[in-house]
C-alpha atoms as a PDB file:
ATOM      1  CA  UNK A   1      16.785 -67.160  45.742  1.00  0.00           C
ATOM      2  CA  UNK A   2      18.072 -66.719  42.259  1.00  0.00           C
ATOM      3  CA  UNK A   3      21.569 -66.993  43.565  1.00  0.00           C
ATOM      4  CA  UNK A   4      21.798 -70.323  45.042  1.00  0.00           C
ATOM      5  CA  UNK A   5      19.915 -71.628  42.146  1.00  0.00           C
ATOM      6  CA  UNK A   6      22.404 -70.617  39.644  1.00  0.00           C
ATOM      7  CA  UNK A   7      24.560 -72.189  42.284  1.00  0.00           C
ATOM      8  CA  UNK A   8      22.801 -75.756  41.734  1.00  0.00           C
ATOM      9  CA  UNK A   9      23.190 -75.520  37.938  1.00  0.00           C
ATOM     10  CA  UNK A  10      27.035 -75.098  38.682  1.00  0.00           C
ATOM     11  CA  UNK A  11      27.313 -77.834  41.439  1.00  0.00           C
ATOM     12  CA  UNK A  12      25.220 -80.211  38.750  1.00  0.00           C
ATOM     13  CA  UNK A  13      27.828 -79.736  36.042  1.00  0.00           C
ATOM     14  CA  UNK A  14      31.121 -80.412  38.601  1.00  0.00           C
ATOM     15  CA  UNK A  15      29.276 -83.727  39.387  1.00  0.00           C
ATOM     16  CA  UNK A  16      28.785 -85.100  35.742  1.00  0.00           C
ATOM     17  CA  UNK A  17      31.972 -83.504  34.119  1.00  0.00           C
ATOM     18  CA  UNK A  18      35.359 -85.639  34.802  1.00  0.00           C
ATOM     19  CA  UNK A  19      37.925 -84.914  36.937  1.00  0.00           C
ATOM     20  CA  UNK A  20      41.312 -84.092  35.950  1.00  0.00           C
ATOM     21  CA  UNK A  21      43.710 -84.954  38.237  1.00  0.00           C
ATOM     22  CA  UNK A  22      46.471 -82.770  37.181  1.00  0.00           C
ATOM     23  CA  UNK A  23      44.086 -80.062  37.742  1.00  0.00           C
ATOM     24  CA  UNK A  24      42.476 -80.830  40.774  1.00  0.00           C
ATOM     25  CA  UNK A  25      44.634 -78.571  43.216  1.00  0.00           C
ATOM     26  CA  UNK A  26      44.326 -75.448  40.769  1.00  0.00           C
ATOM     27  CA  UNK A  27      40.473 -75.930  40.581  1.00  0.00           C
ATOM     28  CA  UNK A  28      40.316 -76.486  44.378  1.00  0.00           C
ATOM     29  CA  UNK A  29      42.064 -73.109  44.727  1.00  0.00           C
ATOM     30  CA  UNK A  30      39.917 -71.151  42.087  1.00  0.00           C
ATOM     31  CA  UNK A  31      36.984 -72.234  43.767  1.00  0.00           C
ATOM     32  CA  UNK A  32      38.296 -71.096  47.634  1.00  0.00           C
ATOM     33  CA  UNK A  33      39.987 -68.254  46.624  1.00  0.00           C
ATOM     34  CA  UNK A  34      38.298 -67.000  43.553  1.00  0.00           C
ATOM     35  CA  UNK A  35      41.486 -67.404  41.877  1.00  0.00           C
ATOM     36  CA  UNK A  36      44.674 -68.888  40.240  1.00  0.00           C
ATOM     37  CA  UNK A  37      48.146 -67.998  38.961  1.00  0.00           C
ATOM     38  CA  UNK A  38      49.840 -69.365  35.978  1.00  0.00           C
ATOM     39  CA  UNK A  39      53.457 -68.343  35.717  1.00  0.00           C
ATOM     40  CA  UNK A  40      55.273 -68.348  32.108  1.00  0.00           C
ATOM     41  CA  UNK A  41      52.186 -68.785  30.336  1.00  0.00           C
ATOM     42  CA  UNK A  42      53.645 -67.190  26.997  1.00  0.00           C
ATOM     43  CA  UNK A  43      57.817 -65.815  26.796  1.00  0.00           C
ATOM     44  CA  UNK A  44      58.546 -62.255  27.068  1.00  0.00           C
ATOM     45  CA  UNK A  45      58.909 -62.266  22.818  1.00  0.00           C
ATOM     46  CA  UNK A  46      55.347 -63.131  22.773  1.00  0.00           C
ATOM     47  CA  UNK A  47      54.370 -60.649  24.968  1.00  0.00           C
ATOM     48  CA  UNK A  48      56.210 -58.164  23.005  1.00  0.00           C
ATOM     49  CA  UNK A  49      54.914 -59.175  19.686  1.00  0.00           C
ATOM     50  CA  UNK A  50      51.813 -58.840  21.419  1.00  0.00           C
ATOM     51  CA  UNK A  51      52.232 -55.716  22.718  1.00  0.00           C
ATOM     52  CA  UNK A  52      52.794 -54.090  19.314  1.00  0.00           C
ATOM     53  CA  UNK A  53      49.797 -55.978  17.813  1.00  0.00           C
ATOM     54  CA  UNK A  54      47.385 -53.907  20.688  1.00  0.00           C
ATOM     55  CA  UNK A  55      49.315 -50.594  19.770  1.00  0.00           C
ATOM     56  CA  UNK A  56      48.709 -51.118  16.205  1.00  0.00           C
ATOM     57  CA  UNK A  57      44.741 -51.708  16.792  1.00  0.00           C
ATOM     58  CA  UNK A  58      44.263 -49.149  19.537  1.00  0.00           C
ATOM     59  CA  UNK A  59      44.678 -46.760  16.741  1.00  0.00           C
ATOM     60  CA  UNK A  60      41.371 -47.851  14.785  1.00  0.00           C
ATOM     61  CA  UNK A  61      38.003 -46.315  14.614  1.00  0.00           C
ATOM     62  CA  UNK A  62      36.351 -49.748  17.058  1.00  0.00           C
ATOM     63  CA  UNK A  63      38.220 -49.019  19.886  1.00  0.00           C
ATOM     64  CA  UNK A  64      37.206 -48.174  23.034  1.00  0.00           C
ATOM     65  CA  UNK A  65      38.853 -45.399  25.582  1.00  0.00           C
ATOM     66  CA  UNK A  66      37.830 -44.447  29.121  1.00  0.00           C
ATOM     67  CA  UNK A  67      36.473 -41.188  29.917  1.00  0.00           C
ATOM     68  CA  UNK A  68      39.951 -40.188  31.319  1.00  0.00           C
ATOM     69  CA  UNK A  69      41.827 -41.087  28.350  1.00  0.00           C
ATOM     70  CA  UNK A  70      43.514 -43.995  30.968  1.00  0.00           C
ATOM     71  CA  UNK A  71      42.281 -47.157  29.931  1.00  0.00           C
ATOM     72  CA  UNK A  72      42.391 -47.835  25.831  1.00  0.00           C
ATOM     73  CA  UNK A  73      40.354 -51.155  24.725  1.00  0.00           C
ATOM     74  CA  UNK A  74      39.713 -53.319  21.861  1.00  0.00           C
ATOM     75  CA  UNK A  75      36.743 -55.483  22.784  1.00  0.00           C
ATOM     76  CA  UNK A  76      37.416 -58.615  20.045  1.00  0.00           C
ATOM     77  CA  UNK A  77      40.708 -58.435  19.050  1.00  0.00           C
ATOM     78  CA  UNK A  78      40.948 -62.191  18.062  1.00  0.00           C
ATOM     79  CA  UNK A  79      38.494 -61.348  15.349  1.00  0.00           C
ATOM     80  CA  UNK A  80      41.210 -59.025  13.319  1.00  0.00           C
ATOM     81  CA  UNK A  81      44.197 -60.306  14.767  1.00  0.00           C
ATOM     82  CA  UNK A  82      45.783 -63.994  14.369  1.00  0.00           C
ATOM     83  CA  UNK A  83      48.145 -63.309  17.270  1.00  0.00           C
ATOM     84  CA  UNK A  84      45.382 -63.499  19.415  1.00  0.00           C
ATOM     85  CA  UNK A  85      43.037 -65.908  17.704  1.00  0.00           C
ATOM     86  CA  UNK A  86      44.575 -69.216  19.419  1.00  0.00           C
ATOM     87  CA  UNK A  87      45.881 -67.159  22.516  1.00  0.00           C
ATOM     88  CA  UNK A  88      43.871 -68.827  25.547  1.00  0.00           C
ATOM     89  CA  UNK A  89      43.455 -72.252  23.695  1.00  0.00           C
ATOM     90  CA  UNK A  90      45.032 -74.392  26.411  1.00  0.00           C
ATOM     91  CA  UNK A  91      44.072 -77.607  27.950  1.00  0.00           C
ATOM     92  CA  UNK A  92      44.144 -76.119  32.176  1.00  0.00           C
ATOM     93  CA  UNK A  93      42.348 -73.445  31.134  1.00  0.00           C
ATOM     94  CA  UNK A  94      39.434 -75.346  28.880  1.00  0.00           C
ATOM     95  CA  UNK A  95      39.289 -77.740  31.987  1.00  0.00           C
ATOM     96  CA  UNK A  96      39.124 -75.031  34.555  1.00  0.00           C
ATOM     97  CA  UNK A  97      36.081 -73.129  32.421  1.00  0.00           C
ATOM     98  CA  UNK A  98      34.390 -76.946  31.787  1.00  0.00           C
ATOM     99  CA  UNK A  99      34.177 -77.538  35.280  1.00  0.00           C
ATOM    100  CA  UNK A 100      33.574 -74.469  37.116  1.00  0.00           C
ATOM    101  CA  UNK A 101      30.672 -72.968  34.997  1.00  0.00           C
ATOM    102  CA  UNK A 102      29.931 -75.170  32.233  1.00  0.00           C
ATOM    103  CA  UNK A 103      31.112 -78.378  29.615  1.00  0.00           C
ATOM    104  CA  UNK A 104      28.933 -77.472  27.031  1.00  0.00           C
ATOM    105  CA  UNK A 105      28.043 -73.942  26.713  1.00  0.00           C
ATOM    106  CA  UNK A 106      30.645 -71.182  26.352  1.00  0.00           C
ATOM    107  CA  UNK A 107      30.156 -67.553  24.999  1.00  0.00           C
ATOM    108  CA  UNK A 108      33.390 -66.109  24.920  1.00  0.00           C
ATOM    109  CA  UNK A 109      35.943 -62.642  23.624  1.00  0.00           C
ATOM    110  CA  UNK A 110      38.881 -61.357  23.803  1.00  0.00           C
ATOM    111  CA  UNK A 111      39.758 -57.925  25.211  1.00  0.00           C
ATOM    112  CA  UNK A 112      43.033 -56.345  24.664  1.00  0.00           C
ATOM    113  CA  UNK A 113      44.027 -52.917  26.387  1.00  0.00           C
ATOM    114  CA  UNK A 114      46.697 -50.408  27.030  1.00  0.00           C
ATOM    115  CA  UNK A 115      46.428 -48.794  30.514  1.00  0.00           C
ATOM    116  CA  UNK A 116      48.676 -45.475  31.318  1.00  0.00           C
ATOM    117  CA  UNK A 117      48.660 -42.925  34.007  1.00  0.00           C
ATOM    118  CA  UNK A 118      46.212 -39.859  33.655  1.00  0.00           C
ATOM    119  CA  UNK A 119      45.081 -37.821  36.763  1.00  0.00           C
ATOM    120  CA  UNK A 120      42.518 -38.676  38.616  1.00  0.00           C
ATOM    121  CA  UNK A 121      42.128 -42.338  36.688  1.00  0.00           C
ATOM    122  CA  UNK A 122      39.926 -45.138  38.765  1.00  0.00           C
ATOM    123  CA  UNK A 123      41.958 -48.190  37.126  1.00  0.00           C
ATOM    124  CA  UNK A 124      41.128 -50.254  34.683  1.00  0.00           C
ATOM    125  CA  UNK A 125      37.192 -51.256  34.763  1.00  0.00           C
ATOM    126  CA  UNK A 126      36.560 -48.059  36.802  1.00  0.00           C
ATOM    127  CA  UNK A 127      36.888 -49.081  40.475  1.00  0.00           C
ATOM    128  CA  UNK A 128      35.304 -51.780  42.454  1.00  0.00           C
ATOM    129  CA  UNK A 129      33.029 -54.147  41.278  1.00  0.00           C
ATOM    130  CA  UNK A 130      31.365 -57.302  40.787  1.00  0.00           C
ATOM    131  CA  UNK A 131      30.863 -58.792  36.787  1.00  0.00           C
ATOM    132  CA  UNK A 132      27.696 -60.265  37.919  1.00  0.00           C
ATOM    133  CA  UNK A 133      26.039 -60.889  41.008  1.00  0.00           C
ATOM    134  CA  UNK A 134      23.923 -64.249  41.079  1.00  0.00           C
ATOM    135  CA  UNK A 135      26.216 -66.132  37.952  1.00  0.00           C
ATOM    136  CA  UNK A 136      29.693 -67.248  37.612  1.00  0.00           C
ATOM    137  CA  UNK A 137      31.617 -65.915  35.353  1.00  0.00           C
ATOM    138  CA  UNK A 138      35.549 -66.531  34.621  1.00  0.00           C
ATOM    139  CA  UNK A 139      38.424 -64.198  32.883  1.00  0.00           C
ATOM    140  CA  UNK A 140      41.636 -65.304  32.012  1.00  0.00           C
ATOM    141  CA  UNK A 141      43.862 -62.194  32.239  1.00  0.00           C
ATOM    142  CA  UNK A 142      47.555 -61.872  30.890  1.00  0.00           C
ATOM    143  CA  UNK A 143      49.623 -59.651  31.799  1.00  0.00           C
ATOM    144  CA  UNK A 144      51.923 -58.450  28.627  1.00  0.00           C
ATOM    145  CA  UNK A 145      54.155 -56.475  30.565  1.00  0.00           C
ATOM    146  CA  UNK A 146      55.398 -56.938  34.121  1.00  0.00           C
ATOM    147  CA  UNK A 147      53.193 -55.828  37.065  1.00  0.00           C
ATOM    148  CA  UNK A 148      53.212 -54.441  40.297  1.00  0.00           C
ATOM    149  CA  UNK A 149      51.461 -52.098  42.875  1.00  0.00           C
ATOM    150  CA  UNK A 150      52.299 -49.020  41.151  1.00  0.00           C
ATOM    151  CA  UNK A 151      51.722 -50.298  37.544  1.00  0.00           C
ATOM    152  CA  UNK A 152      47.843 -50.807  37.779  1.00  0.00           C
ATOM    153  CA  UNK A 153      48.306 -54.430  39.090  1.00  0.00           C
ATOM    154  CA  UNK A 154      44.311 -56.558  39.313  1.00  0.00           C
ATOM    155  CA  UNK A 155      43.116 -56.649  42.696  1.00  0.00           C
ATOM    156  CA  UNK A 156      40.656 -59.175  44.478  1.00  0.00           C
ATOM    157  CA  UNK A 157      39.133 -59.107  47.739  1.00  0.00           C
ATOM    158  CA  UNK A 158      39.460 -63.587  48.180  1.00  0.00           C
ATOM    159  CA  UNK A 159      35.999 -65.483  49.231  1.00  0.00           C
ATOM    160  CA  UNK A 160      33.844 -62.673  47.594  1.00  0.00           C
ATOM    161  CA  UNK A 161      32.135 -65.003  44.941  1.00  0.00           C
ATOM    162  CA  UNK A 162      30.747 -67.028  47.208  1.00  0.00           C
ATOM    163  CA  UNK A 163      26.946 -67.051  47.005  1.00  0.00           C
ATOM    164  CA  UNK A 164      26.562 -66.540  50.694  1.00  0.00           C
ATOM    165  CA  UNK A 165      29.303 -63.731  50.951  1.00  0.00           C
ATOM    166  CA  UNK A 166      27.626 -61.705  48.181  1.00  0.00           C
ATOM    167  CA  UNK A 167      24.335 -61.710  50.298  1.00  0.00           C
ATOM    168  CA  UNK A 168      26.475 -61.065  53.726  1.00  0.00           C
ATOM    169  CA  UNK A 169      28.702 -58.619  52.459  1.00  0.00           C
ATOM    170  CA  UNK A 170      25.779 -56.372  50.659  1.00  0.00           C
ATOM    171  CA  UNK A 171      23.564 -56.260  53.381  1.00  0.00           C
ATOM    172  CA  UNK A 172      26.191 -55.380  55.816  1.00  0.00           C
ATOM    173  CA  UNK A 173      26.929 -52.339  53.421  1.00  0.00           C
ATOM    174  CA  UNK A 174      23.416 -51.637  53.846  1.00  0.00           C
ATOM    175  CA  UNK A 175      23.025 -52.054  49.463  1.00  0.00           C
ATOM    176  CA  UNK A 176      20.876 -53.721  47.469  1.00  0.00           C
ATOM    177  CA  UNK A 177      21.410 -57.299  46.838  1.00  0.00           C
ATOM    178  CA  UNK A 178      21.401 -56.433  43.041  1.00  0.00           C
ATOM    179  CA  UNK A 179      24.038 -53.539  43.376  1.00  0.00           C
ATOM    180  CA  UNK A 180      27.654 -54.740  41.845  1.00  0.00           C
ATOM    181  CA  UNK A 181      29.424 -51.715  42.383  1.00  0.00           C
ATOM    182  CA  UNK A 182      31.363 -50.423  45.813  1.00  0.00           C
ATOM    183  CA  UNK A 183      32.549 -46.922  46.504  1.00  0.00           C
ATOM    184  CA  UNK A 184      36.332 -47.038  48.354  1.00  0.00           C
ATOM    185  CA  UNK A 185      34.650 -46.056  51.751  1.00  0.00           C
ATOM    186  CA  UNK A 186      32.517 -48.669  51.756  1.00  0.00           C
ATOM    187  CA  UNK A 187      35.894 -51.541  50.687  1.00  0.00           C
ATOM    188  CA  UNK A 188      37.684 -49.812  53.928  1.00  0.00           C
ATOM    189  CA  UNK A 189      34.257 -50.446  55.642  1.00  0.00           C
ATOM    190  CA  UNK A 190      34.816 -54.055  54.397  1.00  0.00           C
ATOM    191  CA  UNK A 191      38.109 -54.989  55.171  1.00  0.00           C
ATOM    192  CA  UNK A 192      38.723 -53.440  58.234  1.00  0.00           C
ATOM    193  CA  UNK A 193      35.463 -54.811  59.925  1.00  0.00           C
ATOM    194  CA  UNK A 194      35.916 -58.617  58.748  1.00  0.00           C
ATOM    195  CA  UNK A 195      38.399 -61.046  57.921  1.00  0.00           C
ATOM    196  CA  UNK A 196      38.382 -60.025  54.084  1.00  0.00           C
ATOM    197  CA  UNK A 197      41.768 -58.769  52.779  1.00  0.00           C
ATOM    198  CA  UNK A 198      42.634 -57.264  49.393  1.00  0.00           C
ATOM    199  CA  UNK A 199      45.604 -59.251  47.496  1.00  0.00           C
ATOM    200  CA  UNK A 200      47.453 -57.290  44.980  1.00  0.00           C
ATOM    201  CA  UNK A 201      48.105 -59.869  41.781  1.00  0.00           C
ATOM    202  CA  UNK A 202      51.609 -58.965  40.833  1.00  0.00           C
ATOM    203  CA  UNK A 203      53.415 -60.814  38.131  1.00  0.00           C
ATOM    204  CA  UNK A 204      55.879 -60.410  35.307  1.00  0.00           C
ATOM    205  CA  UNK A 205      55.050 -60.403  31.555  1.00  0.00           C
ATOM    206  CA  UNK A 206      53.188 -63.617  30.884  1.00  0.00           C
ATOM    207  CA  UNK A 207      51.572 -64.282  33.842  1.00  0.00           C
ATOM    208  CA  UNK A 208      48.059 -65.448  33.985  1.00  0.00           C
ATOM    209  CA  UNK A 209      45.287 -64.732  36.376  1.00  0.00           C
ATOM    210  CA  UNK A 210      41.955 -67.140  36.456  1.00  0.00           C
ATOM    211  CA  UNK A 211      39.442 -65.286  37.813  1.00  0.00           C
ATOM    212  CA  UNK A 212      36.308 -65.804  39.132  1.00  0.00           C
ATOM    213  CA  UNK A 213      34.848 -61.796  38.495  1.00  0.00           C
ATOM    214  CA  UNK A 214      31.554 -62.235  40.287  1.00  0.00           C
ATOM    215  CA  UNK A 215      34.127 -61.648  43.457  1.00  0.00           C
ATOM    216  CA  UNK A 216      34.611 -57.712  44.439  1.00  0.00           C
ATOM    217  CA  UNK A 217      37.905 -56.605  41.957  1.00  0.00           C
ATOM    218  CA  UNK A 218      39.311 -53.942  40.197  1.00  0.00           C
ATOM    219  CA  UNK A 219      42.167 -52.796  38.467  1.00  0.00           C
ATOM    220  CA  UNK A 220      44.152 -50.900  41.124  1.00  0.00           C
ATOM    221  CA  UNK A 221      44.872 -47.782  39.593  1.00  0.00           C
ATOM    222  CA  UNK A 222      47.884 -46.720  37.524  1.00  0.00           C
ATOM    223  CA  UNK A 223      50.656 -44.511  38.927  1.00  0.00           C
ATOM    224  CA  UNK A 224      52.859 -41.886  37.248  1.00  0.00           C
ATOM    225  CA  UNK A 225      55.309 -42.978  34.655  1.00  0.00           C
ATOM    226  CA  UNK A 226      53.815 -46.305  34.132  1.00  0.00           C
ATOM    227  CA  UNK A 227      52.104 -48.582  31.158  1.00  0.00           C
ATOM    228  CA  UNK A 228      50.274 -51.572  31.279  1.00  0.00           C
ATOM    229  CA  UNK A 229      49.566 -54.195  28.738  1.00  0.00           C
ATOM    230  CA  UNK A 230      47.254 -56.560  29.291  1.00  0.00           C
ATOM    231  CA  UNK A 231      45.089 -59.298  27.278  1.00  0.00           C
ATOM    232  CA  UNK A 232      41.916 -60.993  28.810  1.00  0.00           C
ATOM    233  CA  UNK A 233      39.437 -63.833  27.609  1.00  0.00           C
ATOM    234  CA  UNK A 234      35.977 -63.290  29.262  1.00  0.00           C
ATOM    235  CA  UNK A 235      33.906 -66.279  29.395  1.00  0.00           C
ATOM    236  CA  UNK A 236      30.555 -67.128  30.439  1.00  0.00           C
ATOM    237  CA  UNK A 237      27.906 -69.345  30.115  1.00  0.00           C
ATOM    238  CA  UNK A 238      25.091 -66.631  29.382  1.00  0.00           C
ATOM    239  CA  UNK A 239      25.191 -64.413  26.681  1.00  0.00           C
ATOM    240  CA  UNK A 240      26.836 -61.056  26.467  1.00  0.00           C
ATOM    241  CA  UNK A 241      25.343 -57.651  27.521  1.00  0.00           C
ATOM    242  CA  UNK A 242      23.886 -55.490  24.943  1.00  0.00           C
ATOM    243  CA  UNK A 243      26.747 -52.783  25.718  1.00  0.00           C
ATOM    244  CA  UNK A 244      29.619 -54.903  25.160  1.00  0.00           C
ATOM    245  CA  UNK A 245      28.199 -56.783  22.141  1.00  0.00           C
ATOM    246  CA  UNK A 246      28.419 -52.998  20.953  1.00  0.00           C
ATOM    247  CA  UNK A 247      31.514 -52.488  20.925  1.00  0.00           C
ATOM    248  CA  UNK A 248      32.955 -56.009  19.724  1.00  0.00           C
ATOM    249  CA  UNK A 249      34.877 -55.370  16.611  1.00  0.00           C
ATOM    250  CA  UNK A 250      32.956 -56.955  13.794  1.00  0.00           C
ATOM    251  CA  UNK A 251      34.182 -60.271  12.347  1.00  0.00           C
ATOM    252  CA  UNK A 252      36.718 -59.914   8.916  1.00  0.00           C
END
């Protein structure tokens, strides 16, 4: 029940927040699909300068690395760095977050990270999985260097945040309706027995991905010889989890 409730909350706010029409189609899509592309969101010089700025605080005490060495984080970054302060402050964007989850309340970071090949890495947010199961929630992710199959590119399985499809696709994986995570068997299980598909996100530096990350996703994982930059505002109308308040890095 608690998922088609949250799912009244959400349907409340589209009805009493305005319309945009310049951003009708992109919403329209977000909502179907579970996502959006912006190409040329920043140039390839900001991506660059950007680029440095995560190398330079991946080095500090606050950030965060994977178990396999792979995936190197800094939960906050906007906090120490000014690059990244103003970084997702853009009119679409605020529109798209207003109307999909909520206009007034917004709990929001920015995570920067550095992905590279190590053996046996699951990608970046350690294979597939839901955010949440019975909320919304949206990330803006920005790709800082270009991206492709082999270079750890985000994939999403389309029409998995739909309240109904979390309940349908859970039960016919015989899992709990609370369960977010899903073992590669069971994705094969998934795709091959329905009409879902997984789409590979590719992009060069600068593109932007709106994402709705209740849907099944991961970060397909990295092959040899390759790095990938990245940059990612996660917003959400409820507060935080305990774990990743942890490791924000603490304010100046």
């Amino acid at each position: 029940m608690k998922y088609f409730l949250s799912e009244l909350k959400y349907s409340f706010n589209n009805l009493v927040t305005n319309s945009n029409q310049n951003y009708v189609q992109a919403y329209n899509e977000l909502k179907e699909k579970g996502f959006v592309i912006v190409e040329n969101f920043i140039s390839k010089d900001n991506a660059a300068e950007l680029r440095k700025e995560i190398d330079y605080y991946l080095k500090k005490d606050y950030s965060w690395n994977d178990n396999a060495g792979s995936d190197g984080r800094v939960y906050g970054i906007e906090r120490v760095s000014d690059l990244f302060k103003n970084l997702f402050k853009n009119e679409k964007l605020h529109y798209l977050y207003s109307k999909y989850i909520d206009a007034k309340n917004c709990n929001e970071f920015i995570m920067a990270n550095r992905v590279e090949y190590k053996e046996g890495n699951l990608g970046s947010g350690g294979g597939w999985h839901r955010d949440s199961m019975n909320r919304r929630q949206l990330k803006f992710i920005l790709y800082l260097t270009d991206v492709n199959e082999e270079s750890g590119c985000f994939q999403y399985i389309p029409g998995t945040h739909k309240p109904l499809e979390k309940y349908r696709i859970n039960k016919s994986l015989s899992k709990k309706l609370s369960d977010p995570r899903y073992s590669q068997e069971e994705i094969s299980k998934l795709v091959s027995n329905s009409a879902y598909n997984i789409e590979d996100l590719i992009g060069e530096q600068g593109t932007l991905i709106v994402v709705e990350t209740s849907g099944i996703h991961r970060g397909k994982p990295i092959e040899k010889g390759y790095v990938r930059y990245a940059a990612t505002n996660y917003m959400s109308d409820a507060d935080f989890s305990l774990g990743i308040k942890a490791n924000l890095v603490k304010n100046k």
